[in-house]
N, C-alpha and C. Protein backbone atom coordinates (compact mmCIF):
# COMPACT_ATOMS: atom_id res chain seq x y z
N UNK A 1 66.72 160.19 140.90
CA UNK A 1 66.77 160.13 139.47
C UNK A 1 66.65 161.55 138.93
N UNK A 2 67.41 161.94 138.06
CA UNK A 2 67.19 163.25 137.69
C UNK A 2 66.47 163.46 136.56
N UNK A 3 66.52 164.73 136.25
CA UNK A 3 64.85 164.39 134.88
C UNK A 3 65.10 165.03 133.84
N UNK A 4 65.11 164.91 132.93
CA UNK A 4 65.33 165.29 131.95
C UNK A 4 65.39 166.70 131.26
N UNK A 5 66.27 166.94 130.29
CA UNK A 5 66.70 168.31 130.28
C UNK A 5 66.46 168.85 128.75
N UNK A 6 65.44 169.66 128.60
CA UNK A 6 65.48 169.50 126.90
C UNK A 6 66.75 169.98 125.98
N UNK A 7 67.76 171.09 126.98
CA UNK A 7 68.94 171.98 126.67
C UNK A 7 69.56 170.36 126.09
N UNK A 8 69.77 169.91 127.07
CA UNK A 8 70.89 168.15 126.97
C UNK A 8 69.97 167.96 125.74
N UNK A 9 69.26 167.49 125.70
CA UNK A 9 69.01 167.00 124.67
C UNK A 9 68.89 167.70 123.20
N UNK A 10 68.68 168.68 123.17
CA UNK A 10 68.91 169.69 122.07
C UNK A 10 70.33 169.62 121.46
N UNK A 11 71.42 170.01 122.46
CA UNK A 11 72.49 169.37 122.38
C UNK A 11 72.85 168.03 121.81
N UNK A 12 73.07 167.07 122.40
CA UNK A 12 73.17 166.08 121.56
C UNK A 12 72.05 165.71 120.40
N UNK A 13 70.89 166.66 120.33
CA UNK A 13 70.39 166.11 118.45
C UNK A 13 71.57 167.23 117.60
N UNK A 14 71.67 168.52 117.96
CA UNK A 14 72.80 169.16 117.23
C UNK A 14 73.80 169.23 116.76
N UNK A 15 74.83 168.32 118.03
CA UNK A 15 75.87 167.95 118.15
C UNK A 15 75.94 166.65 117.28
N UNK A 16 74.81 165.47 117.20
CA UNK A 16 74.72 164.33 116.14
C UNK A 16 74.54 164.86 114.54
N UNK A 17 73.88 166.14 114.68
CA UNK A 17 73.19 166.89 113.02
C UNK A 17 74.17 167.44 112.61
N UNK A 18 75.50 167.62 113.24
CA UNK A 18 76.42 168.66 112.61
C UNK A 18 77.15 167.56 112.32
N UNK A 19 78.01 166.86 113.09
CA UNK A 19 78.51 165.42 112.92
C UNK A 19 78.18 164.77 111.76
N UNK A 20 76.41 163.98 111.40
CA UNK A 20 75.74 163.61 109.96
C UNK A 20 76.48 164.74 109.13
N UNK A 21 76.19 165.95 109.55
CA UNK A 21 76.11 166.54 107.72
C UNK A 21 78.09 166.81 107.31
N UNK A 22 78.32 166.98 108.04
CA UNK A 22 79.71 166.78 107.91
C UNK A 22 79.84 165.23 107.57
N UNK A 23 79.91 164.00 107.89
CA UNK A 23 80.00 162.61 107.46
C UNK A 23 79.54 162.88 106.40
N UNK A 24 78.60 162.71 105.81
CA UNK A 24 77.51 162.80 104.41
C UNK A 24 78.30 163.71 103.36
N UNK A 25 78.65 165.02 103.55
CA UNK A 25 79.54 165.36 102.83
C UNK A 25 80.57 165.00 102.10
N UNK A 26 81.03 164.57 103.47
CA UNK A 26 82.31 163.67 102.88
C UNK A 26 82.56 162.26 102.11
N UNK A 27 81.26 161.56 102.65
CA UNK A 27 80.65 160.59 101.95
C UNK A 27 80.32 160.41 100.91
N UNK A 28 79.40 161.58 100.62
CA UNK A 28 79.25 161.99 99.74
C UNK A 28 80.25 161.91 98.40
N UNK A 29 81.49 162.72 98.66
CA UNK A 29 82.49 162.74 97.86
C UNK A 29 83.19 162.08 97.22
N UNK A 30 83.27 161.00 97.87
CA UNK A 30 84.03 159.26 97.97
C UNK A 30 83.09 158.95 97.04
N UNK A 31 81.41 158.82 96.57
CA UNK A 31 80.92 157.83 96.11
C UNK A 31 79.23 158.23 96.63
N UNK A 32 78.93 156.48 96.45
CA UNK A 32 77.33 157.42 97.09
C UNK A 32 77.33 157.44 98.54
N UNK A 33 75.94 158.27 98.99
CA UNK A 33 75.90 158.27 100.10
C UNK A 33 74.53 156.86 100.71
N UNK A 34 74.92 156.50 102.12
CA UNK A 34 74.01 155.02 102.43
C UNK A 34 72.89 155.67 102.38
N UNK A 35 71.47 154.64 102.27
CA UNK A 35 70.23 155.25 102.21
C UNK A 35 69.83 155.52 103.41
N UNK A 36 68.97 156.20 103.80
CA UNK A 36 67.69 156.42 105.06
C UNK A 36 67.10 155.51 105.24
N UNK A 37 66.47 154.82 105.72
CA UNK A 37 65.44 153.46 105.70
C UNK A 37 64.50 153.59 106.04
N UNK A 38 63.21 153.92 105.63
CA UNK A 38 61.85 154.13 106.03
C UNK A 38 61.59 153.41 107.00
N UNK A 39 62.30 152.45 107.50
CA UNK A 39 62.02 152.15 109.11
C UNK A 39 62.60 152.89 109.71
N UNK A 40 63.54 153.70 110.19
CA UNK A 40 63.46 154.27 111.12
C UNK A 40 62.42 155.27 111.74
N UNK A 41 61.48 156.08 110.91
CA UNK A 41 60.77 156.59 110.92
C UNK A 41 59.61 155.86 111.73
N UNK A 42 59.45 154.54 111.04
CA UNK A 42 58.23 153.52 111.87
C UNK A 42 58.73 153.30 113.21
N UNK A 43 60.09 152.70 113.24
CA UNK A 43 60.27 152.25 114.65
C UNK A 43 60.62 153.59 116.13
N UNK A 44 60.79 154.47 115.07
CA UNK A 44 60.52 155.52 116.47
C UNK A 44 59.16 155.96 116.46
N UNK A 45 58.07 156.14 115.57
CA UNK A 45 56.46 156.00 116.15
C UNK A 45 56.53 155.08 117.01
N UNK A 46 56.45 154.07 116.59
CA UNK A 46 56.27 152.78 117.47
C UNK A 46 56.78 153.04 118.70
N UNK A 47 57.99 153.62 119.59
CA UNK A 47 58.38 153.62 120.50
C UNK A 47 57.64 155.01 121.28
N UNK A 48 57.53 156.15 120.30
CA UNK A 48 56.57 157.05 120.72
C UNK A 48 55.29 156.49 121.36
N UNK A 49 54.71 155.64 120.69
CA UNK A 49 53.19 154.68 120.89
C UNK A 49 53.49 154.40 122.08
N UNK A 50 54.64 153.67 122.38
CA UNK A 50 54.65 152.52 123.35
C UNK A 50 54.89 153.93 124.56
N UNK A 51 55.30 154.23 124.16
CA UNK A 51 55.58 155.29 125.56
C UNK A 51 54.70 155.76 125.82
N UNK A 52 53.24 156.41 125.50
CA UNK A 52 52.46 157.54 125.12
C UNK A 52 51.39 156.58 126.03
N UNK A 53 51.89 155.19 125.63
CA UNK A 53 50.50 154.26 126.09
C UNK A 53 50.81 154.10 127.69
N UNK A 54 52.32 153.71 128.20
CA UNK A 54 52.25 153.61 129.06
C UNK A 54 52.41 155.11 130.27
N UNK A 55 52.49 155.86 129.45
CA UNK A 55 51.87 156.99 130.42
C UNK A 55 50.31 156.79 130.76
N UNK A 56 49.88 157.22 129.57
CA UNK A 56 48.18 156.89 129.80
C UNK A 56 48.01 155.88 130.71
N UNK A 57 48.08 154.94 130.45
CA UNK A 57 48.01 153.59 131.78
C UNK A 57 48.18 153.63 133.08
N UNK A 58 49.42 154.71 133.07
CA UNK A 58 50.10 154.68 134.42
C UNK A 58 49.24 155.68 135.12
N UNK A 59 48.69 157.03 134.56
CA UNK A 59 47.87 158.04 134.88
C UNK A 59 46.27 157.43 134.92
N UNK A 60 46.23 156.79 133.92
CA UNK A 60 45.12 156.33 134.77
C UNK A 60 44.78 155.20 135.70
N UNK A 61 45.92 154.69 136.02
CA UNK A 61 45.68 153.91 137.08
C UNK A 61 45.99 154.46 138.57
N UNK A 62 46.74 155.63 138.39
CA UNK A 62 46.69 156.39 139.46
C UNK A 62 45.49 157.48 139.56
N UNK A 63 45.17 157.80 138.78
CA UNK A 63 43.93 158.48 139.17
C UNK A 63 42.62 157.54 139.74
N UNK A 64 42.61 156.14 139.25
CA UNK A 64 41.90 155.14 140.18
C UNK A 64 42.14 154.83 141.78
N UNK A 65 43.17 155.19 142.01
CA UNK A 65 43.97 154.89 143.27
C UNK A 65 43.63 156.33 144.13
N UNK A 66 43.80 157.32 143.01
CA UNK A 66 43.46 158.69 143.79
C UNK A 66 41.94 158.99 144.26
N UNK A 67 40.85 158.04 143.40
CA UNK A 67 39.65 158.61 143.83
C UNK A 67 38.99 157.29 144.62
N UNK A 68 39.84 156.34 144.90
CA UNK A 68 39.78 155.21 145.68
C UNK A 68 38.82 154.46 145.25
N UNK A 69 38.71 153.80 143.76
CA UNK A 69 37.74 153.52 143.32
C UNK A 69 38.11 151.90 143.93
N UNK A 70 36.48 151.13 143.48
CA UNK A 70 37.11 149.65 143.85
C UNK A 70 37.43 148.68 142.89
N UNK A 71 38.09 148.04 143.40
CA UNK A 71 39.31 147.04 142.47
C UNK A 71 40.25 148.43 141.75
N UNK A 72 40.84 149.23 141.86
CA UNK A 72 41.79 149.68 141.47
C UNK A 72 42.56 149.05 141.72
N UNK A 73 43.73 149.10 140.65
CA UNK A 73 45.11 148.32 141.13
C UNK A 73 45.47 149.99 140.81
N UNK A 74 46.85 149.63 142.03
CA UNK A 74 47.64 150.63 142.29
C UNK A 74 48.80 150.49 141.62
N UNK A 75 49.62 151.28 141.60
CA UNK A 75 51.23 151.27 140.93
C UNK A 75 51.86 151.16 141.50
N UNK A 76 53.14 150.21 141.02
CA UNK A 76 54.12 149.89 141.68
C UNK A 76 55.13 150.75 141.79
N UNK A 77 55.79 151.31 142.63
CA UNK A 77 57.42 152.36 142.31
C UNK A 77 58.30 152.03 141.67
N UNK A 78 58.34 150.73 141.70
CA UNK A 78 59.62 150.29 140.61
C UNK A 78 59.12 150.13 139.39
N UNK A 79 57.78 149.93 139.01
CA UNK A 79 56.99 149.87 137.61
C UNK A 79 57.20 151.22 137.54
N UNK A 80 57.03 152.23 138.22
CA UNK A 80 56.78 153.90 137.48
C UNK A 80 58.41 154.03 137.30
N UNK A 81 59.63 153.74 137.81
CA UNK A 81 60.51 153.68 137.81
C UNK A 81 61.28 153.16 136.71
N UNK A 82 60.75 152.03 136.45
CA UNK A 82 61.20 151.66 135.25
C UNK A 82 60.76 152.31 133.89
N UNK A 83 59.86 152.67 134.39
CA UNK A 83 59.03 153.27 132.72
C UNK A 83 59.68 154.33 132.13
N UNK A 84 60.19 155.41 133.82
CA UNK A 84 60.55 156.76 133.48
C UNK A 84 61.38 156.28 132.93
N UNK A 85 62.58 155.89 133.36
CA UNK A 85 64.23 155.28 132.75
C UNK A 85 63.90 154.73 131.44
N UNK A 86 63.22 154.30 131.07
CA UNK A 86 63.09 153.83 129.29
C UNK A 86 62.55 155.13 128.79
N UNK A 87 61.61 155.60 129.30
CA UNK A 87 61.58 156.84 129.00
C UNK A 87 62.89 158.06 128.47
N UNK A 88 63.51 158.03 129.53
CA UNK A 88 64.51 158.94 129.46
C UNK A 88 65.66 157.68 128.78
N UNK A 89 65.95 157.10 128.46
CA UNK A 89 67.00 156.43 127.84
C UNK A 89 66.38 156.71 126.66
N UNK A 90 65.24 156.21 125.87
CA UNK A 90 64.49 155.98 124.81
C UNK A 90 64.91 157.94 124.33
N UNK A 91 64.62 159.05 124.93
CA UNK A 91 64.62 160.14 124.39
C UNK A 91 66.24 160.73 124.21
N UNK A 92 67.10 159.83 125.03
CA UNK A 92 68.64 160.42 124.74
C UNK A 92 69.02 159.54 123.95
N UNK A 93 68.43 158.51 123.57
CA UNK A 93 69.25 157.77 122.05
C UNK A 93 68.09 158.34 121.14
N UNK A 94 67.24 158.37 121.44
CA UNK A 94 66.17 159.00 119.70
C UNK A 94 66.55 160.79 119.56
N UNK A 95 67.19 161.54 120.46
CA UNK A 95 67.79 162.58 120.48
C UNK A 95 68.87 162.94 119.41
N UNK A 96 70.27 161.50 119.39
CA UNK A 96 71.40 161.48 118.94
C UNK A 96 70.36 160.42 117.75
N UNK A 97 69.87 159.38 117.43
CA UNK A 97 69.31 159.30 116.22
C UNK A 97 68.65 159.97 115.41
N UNK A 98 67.66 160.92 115.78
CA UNK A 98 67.55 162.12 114.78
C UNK A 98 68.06 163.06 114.66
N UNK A 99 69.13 163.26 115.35
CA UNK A 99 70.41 164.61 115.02
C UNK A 99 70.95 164.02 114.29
N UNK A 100 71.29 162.43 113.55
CA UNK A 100 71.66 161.63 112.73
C UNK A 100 71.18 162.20 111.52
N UNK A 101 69.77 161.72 111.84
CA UNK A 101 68.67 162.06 110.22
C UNK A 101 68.89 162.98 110.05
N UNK A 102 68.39 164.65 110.69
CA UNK A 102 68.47 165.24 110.80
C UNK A 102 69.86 166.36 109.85
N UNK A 103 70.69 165.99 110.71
CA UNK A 103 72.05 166.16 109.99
C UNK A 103 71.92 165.89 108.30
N UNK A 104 71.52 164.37 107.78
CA UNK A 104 71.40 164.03 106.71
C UNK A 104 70.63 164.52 105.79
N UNK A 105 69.34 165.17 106.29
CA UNK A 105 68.74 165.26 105.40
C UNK A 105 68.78 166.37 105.86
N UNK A 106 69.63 167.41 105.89
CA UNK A 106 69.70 168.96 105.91
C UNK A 106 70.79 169.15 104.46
N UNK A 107 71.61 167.83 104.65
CA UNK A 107 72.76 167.76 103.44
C UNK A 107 71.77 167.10 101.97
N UNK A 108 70.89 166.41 102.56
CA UNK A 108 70.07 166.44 101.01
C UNK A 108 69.44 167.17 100.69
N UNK A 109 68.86 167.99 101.33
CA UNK A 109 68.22 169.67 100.60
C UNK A 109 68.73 169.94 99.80
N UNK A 110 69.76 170.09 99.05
CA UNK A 110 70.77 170.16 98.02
C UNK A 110 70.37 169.65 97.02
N UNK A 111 69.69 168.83 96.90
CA UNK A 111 69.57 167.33 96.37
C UNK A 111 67.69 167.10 95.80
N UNK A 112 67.27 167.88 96.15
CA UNK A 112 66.14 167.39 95.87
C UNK A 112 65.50 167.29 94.55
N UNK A 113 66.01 168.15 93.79
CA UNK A 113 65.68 167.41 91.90
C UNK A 113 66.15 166.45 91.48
N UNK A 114 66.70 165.11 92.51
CA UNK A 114 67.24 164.08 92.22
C UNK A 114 65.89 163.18 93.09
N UNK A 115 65.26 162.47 92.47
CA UNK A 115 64.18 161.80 93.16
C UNK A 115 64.94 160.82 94.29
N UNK A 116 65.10 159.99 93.86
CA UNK A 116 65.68 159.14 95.09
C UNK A 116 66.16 160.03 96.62
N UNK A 117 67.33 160.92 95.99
CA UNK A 117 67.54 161.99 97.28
C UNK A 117 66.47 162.52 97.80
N UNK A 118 65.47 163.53 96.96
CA UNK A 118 64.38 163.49 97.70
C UNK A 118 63.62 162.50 98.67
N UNK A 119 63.34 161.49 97.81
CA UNK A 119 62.76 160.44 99.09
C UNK A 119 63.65 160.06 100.11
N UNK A 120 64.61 160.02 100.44
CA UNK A 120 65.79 159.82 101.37
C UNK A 120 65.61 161.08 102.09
N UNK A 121 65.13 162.29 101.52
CA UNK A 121 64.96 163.47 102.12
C UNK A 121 63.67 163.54 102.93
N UNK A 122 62.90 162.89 102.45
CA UNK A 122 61.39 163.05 102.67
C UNK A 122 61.45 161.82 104.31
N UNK A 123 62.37 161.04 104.04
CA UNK A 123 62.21 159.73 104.88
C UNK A 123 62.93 160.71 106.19
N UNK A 124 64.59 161.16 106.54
CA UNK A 124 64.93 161.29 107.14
C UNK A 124 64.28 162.76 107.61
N UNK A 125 63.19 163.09 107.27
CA UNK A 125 62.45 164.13 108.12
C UNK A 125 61.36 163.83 108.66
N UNK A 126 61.17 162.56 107.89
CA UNK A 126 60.38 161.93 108.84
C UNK A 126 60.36 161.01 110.30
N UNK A 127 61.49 160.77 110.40
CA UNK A 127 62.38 160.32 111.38
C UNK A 127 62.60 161.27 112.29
N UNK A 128 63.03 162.63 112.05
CA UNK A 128 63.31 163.59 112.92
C UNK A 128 61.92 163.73 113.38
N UNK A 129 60.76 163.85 113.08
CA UNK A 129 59.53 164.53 113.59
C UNK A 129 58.93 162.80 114.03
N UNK A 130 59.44 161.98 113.82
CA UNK A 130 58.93 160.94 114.98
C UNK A 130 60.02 160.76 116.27
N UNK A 131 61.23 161.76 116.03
CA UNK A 131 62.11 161.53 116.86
C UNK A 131 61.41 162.54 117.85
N UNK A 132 60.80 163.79 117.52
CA UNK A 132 60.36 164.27 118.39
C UNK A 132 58.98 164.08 119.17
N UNK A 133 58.19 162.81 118.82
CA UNK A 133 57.48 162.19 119.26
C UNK A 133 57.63 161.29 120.14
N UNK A 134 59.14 160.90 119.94
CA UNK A 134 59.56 159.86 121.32
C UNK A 134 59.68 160.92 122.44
N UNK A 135 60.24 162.03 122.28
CA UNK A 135 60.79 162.98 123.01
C UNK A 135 59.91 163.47 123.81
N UNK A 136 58.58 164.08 123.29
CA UNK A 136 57.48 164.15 123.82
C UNK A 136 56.69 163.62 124.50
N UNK A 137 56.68 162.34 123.73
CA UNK A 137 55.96 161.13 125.30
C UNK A 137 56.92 160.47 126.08
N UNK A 138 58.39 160.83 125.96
CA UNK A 138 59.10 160.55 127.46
C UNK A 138 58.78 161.84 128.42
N UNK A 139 58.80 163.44 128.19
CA UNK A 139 58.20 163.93 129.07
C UNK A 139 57.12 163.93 129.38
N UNK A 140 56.26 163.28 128.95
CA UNK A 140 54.72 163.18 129.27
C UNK A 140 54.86 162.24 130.62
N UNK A 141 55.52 161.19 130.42
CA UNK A 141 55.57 160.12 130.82
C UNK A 141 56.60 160.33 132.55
N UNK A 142 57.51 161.14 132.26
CA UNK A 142 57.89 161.66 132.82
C UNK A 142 57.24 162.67 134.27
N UNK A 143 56.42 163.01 133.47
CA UNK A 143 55.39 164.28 134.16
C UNK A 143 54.47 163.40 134.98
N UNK A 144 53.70 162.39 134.18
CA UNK A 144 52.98 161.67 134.86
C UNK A 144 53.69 160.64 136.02
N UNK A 145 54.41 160.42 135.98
CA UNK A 145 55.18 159.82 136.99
C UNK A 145 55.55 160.58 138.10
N UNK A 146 55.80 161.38 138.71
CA UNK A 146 56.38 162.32 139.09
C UNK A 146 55.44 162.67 140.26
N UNK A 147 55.87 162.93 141.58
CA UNK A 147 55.05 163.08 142.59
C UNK A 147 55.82 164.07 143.61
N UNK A 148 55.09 165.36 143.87
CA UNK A 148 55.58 166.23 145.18
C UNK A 148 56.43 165.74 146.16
N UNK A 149 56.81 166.36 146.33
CA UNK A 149 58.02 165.57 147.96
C UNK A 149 57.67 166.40 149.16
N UNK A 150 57.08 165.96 150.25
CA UNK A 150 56.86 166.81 151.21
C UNK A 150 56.84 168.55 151.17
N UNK A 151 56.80 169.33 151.65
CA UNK A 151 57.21 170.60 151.50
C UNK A 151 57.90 170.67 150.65
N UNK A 152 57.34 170.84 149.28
CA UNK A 152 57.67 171.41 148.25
C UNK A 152 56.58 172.00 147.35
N UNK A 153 57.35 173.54 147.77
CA UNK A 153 55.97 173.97 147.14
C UNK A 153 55.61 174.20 145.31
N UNK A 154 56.60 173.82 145.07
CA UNK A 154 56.84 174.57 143.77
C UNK A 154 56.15 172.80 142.71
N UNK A 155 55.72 171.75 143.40
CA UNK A 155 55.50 170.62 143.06
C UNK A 155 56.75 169.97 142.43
N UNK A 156 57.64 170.24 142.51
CA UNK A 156 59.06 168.97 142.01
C UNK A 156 59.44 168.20 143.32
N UNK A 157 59.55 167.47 142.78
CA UNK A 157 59.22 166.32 143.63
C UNK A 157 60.09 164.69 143.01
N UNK A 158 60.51 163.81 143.88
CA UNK A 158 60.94 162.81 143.36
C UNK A 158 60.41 161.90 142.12
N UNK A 159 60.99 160.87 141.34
CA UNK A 159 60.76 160.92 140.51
C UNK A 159 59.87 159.55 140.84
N UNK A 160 58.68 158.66 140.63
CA UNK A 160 58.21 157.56 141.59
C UNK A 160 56.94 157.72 141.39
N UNK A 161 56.29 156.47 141.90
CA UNK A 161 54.75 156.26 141.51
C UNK A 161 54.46 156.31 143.30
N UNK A 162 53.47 155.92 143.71
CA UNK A 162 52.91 155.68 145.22
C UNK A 162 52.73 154.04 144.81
């Protein structure tokens, strides 16, 4: 499994932010432009949460396993496996969804002595900075997963729980 790249992902939020503000423009022009939805903002915390938690979980259930405590439950490889992959799926679509916002509300800066635009402004930056909260606890999550591979000294190592 390969691991994640922040360049790639920088990329596609840029490549989605130039895309938005170009759409929006033009959108713009035609008529109004669609709103922001203060859920998006919630539902990428929420996925930040959910990620953030199951790192924590996963780290500390391996650190139970590491100091051989009793009744530890251990981790499964395909449980750390799966987590990373939502992980890393979860940060290359919340990547291209806040290069979305992002995009948008770089084109409402323009806009902000118009209240409504402002709050549409205020919303889709808020989205971007929970987008980078998903982003953050997929490499966390990432990190914590992640185990040396024989002779390797540099610690990179496959991607897997014990």
């Amino acid at each position: 499994m390969k691991q994640l790249r922040l360049g790639v992902l920088a990329g596609l939020f840029a490549g989605a932010g130039v895309l938005a503000w170009g759409g929006a423009r033009l959108w713009d022009s035609f008529g109004g432009l669609p709103s922001v939805p203060l859920a998006a903002s919630v539902v990428l915390a929420v996925i930040a949460v959910i990620l953030l938690a199951t790192a924590l979980s996963i780290r500390a259930r391996l650190r139970a396993q590491r100091e051989r405590r009793p009744g530890a439950k251990g981790v499964e490889p395909l449980m750390a496996a799966r987590a990373v992959v939502f992980g890393q799926a979860s940060a290359l679509v919340t990547a291209l969804v806040a290069g979305l916002y992002g995009g948008i509300g770089v084109f409402l800066l323009g806009y902000l002595d118009i209240p409504p635009r402002r709050d549409q402004a205020i919303y889709a930056g808020a989205a971007v900075v929970a987008g980078i909260g998903v982003v953050a606890a997929a490499f966390f999550l990432e990190r914590v997963c992640k185990l040396p591979q024989d002779g390797d000294d540099e610690g990179r190592g496959a991607t897997a729980a014990r």
